[in-house]
PDB file of N, CA and C in Angstrom:
ATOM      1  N   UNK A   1     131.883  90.444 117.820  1.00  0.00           N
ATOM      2  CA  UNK A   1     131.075  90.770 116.657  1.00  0.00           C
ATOM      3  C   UNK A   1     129.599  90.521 117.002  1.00  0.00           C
ATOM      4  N   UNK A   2     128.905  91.809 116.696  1.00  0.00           N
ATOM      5  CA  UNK A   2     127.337  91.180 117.004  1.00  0.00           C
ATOM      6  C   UNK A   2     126.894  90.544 115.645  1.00  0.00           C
ATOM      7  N   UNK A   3     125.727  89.429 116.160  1.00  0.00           N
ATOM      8  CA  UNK A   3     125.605  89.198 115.164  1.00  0.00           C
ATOM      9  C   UNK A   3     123.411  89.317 115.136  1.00  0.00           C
ATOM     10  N   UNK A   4     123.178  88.923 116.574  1.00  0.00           N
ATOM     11  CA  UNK A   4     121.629  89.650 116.435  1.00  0.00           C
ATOM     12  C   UNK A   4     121.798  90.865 116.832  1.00  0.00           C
ATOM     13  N   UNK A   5     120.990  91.733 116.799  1.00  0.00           N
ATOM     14  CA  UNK A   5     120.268  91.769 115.710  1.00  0.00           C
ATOM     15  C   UNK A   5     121.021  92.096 114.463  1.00  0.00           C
ATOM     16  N   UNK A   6     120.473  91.740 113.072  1.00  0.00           N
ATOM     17  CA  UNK A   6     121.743  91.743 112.239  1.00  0.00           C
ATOM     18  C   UNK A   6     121.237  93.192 111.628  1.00  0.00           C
ATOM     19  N   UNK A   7     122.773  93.772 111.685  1.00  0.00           N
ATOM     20  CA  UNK A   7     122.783  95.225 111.639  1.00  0.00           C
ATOM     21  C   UNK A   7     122.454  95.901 110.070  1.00  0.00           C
ATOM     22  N   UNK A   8     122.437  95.549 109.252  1.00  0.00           N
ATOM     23  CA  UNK A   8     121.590  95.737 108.219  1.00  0.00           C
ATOM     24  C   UNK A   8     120.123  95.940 108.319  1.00  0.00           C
ATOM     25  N   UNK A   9     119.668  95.314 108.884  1.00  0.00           N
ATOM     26  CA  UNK A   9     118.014  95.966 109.777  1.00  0.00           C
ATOM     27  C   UNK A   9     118.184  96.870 110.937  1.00  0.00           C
ATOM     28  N   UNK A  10     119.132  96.303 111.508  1.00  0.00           N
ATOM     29  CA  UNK A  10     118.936  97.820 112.707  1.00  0.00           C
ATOM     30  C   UNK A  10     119.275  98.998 112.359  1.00  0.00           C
ATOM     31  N   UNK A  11     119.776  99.055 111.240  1.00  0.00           N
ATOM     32  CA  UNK A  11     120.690  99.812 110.985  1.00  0.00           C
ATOM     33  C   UNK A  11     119.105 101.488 110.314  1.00  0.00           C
ATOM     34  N   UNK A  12     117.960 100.912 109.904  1.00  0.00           N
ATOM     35  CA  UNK A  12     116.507 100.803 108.994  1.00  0.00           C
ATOM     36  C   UNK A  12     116.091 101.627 110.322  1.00  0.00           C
ATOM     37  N   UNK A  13     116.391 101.202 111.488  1.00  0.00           N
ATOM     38  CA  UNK A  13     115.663 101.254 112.559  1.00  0.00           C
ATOM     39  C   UNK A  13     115.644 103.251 113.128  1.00  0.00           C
ATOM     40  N   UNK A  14     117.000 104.241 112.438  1.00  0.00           N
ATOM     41  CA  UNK A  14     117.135 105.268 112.536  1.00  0.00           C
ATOM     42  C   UNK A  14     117.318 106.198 111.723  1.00  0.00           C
ATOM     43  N   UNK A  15     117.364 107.719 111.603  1.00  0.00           N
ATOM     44  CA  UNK A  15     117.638 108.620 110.720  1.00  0.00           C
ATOM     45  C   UNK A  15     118.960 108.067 110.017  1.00  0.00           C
ATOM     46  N   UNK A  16     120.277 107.443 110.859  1.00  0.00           N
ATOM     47  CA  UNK A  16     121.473 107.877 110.158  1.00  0.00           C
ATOM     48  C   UNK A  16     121.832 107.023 111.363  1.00  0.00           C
ATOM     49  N   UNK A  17     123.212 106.344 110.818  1.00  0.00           N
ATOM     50  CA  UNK A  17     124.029 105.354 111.474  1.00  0.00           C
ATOM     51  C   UNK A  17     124.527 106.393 112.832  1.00  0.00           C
ATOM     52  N   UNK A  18     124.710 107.449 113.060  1.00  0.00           N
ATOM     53  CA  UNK A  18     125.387 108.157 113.876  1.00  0.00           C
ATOM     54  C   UNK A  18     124.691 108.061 114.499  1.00  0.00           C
ATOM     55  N   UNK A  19     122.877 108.345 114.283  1.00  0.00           N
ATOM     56  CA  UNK A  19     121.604 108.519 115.219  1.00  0.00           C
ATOM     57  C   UNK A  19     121.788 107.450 116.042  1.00  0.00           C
ATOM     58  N   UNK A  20     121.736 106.321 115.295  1.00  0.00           N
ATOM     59  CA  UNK A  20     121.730 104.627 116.085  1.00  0.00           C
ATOM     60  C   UNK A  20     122.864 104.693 116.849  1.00  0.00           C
ATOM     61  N   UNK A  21     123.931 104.815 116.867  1.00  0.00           N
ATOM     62  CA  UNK A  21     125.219 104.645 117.853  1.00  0.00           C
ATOM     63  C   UNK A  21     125.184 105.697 118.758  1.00  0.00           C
ATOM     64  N   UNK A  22     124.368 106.601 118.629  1.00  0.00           N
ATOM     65  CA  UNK A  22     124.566 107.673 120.035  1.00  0.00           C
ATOM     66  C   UNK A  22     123.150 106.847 120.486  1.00  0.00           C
ATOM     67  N   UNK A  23     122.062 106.379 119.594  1.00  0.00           N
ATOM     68  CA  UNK A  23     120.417 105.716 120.981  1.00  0.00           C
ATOM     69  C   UNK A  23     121.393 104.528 121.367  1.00  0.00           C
ATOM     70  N   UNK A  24     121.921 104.056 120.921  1.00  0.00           N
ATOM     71  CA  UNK A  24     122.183 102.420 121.362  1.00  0.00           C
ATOM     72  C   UNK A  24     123.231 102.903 122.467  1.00  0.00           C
ATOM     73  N   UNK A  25     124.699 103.549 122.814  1.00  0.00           N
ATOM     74  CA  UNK A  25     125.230 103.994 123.547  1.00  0.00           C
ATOM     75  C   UNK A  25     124.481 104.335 124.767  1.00  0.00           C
ATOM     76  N   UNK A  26     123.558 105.581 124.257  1.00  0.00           N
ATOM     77  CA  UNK A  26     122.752 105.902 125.483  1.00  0.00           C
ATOM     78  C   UNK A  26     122.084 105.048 126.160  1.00  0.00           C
ATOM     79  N   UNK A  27     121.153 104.253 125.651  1.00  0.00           N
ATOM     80  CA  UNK A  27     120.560 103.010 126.113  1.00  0.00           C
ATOM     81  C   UNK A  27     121.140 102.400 126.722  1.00  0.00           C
ATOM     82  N   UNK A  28     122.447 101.915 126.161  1.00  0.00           N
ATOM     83  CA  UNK A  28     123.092 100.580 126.989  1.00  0.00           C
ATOM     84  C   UNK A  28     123.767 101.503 128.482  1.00  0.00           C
ATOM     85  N   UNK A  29     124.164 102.618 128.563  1.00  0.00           N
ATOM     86  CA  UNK A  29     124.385 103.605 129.644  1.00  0.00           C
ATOM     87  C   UNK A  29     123.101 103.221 131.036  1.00  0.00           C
ATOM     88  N   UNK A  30     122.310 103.350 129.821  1.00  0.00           N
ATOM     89  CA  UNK A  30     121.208 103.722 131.115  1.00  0.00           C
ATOM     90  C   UNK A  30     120.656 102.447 131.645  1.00  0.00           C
ATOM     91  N   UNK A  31     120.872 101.393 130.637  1.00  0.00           N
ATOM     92  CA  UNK A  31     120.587  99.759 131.338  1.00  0.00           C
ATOM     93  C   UNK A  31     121.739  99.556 132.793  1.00  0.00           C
ATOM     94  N   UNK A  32     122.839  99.759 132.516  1.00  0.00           N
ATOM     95  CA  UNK A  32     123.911  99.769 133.284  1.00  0.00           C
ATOM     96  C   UNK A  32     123.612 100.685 134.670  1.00  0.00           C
ATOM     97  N   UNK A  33     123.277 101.424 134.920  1.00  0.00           N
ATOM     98  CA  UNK A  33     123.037 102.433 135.891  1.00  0.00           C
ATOM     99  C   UNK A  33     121.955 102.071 136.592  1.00  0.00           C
ATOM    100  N   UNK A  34     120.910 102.149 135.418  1.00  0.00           N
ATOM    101  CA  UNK A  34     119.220 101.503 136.236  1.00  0.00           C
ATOM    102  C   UNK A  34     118.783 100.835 136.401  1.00  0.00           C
ATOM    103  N   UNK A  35     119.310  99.524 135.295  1.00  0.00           N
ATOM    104  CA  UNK A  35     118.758  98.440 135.469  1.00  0.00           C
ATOM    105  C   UNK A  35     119.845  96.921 135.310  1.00  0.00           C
ATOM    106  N   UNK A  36     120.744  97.158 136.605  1.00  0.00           N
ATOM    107  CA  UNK A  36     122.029  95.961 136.372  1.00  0.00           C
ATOM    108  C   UNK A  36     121.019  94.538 136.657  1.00  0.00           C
ATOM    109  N   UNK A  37     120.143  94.753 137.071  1.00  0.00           N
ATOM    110  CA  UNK A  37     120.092  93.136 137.658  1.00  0.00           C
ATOM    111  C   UNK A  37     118.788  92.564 136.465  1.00  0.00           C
ATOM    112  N   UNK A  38     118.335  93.465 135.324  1.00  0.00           N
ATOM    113  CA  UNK A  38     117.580  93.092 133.869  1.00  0.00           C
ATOM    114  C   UNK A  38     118.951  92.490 132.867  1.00  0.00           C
ATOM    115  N   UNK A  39     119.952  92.922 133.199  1.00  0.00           N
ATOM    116  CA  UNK A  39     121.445  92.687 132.624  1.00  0.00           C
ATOM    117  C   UNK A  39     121.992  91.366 132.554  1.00  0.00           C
ATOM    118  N   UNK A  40     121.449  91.308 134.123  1.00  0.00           N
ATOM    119  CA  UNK A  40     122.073  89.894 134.904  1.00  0.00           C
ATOM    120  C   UNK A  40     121.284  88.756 134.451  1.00  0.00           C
ATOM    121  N   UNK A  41     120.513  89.139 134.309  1.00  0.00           N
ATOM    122  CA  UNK A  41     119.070  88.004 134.214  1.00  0.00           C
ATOM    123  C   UNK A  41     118.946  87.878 132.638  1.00  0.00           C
ATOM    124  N   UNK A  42     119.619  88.552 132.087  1.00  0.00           N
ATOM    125  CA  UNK A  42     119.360  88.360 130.388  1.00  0.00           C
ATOM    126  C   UNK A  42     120.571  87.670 130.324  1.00  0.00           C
ATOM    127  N   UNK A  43     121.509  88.179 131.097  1.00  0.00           N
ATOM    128  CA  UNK A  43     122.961  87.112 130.452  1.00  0.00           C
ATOM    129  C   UNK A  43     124.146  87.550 129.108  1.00  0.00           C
ATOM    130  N   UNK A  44     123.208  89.174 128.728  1.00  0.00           N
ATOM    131  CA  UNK A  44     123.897  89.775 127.649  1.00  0.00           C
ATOM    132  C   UNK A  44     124.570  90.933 128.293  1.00  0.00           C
ATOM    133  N   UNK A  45     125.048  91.680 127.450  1.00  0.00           N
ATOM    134  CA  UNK A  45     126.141  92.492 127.373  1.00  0.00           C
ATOM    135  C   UNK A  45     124.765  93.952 127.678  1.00  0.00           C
ATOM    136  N   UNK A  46     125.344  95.069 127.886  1.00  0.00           N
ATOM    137  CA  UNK A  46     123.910  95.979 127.795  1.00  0.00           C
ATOM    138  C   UNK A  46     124.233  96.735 126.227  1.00  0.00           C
ATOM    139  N   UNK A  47     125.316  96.852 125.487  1.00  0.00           N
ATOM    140  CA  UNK A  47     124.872  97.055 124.201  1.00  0.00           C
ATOM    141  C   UNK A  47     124.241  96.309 123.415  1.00  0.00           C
ATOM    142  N   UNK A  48     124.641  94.720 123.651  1.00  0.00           N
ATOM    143  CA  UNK A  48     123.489  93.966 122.737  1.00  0.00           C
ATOM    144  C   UNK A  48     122.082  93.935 123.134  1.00  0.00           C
ATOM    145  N   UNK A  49     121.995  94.069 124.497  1.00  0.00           N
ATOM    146  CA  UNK A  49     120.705  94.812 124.887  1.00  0.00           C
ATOM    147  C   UNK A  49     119.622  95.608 124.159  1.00  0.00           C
ATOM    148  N   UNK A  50     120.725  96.890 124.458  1.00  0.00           N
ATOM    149  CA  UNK A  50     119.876  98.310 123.723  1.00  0.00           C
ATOM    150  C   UNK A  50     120.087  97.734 122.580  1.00  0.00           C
ATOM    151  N   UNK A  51     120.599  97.091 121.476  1.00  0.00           N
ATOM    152  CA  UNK A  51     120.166  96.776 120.157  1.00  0.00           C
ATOM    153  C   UNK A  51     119.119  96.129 119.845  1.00  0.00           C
ATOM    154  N   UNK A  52     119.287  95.053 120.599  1.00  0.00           N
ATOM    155  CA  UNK A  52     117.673  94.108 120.644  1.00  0.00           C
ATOM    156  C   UNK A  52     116.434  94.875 120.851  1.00  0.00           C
ATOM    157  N   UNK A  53     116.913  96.096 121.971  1.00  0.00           N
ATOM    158  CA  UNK A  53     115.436  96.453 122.099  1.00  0.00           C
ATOM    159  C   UNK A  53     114.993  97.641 120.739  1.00  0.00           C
ATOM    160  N   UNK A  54     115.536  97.838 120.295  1.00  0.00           N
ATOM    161  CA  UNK A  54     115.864  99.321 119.642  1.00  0.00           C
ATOM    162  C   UNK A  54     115.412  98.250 118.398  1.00  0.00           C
ATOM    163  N   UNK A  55     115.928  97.468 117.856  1.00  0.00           N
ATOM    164  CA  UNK A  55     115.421  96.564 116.721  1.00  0.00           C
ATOM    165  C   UNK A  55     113.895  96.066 117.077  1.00  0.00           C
ATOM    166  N   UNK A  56     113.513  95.664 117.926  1.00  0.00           N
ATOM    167  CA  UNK A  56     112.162  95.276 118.066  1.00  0.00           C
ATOM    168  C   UNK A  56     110.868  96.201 118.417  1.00  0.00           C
ATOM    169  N   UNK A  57     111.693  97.409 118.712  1.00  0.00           N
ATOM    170  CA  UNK A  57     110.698  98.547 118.362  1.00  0.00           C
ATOM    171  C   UNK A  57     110.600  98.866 119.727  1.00  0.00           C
ATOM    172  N   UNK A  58     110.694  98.533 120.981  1.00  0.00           N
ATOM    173  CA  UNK A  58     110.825  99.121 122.341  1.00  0.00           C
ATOM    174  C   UNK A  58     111.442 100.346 122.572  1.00  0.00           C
ATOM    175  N   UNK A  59     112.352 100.412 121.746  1.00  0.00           N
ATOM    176  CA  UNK A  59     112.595 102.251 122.173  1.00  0.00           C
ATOM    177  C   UNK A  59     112.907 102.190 120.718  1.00  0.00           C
ATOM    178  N   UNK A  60     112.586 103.624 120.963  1.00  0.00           N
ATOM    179  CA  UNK A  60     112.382 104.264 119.359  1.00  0.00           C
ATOM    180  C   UNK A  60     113.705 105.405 119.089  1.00  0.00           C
ATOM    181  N   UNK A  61     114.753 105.392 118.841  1.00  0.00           N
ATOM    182  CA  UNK A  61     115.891 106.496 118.202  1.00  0.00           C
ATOM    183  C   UNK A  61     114.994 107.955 117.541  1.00  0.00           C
ATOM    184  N   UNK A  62     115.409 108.574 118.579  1.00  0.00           N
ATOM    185  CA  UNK A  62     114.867 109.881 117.983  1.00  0.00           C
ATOM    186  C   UNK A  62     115.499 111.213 117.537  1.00  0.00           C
ATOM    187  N   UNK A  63     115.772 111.714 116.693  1.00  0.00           N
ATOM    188  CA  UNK A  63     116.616 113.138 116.837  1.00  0.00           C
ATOM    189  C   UNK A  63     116.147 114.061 117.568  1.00  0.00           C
ATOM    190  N   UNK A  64     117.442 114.424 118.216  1.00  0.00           N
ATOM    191  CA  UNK A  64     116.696 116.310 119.563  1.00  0.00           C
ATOM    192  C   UNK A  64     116.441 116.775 118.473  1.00  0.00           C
ATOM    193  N   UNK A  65     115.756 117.573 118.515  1.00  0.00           N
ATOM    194  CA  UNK A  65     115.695 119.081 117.750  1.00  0.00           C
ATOM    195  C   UNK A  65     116.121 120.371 118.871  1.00  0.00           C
ATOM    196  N   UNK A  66     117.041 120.963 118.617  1.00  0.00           N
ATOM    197  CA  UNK A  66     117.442 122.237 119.453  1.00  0.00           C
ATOM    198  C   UNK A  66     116.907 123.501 118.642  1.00  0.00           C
TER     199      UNK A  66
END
């Protein structure tokens, strides 16, 4: 269970709960691939990661437009 960031604010943080679970997915993807040893050194998981950062305003959830 996460419990920072508490998801009632992160939740503020996008268009729509779907928006947030495909940035936070993607994010934690791309921590994993590019950046294992920021992973290692934080000691977290890389979805609680991309939440933390995504709550504190470091990456911003955006919709594509096609």
């Amino acid at each position: 269970m996460m419990i920072e960031p508490p998801i009632d604010k992160l939740i503020k943080k996008a268009e729509c709960r779907y928006a947030l679970v495909c940035g936070v997915a993607k994010r934690a993807r791309q921590l994993e691939t590019q950046y294992p040893d920021l992973l290692e050194d934080s000691k977290k998981k890389a979805i609680s990661y991309a939440a933390q950062e995504i709550y504190d305003g470091r990456i911003v959830v955006k919709r594509d437009n096609q």
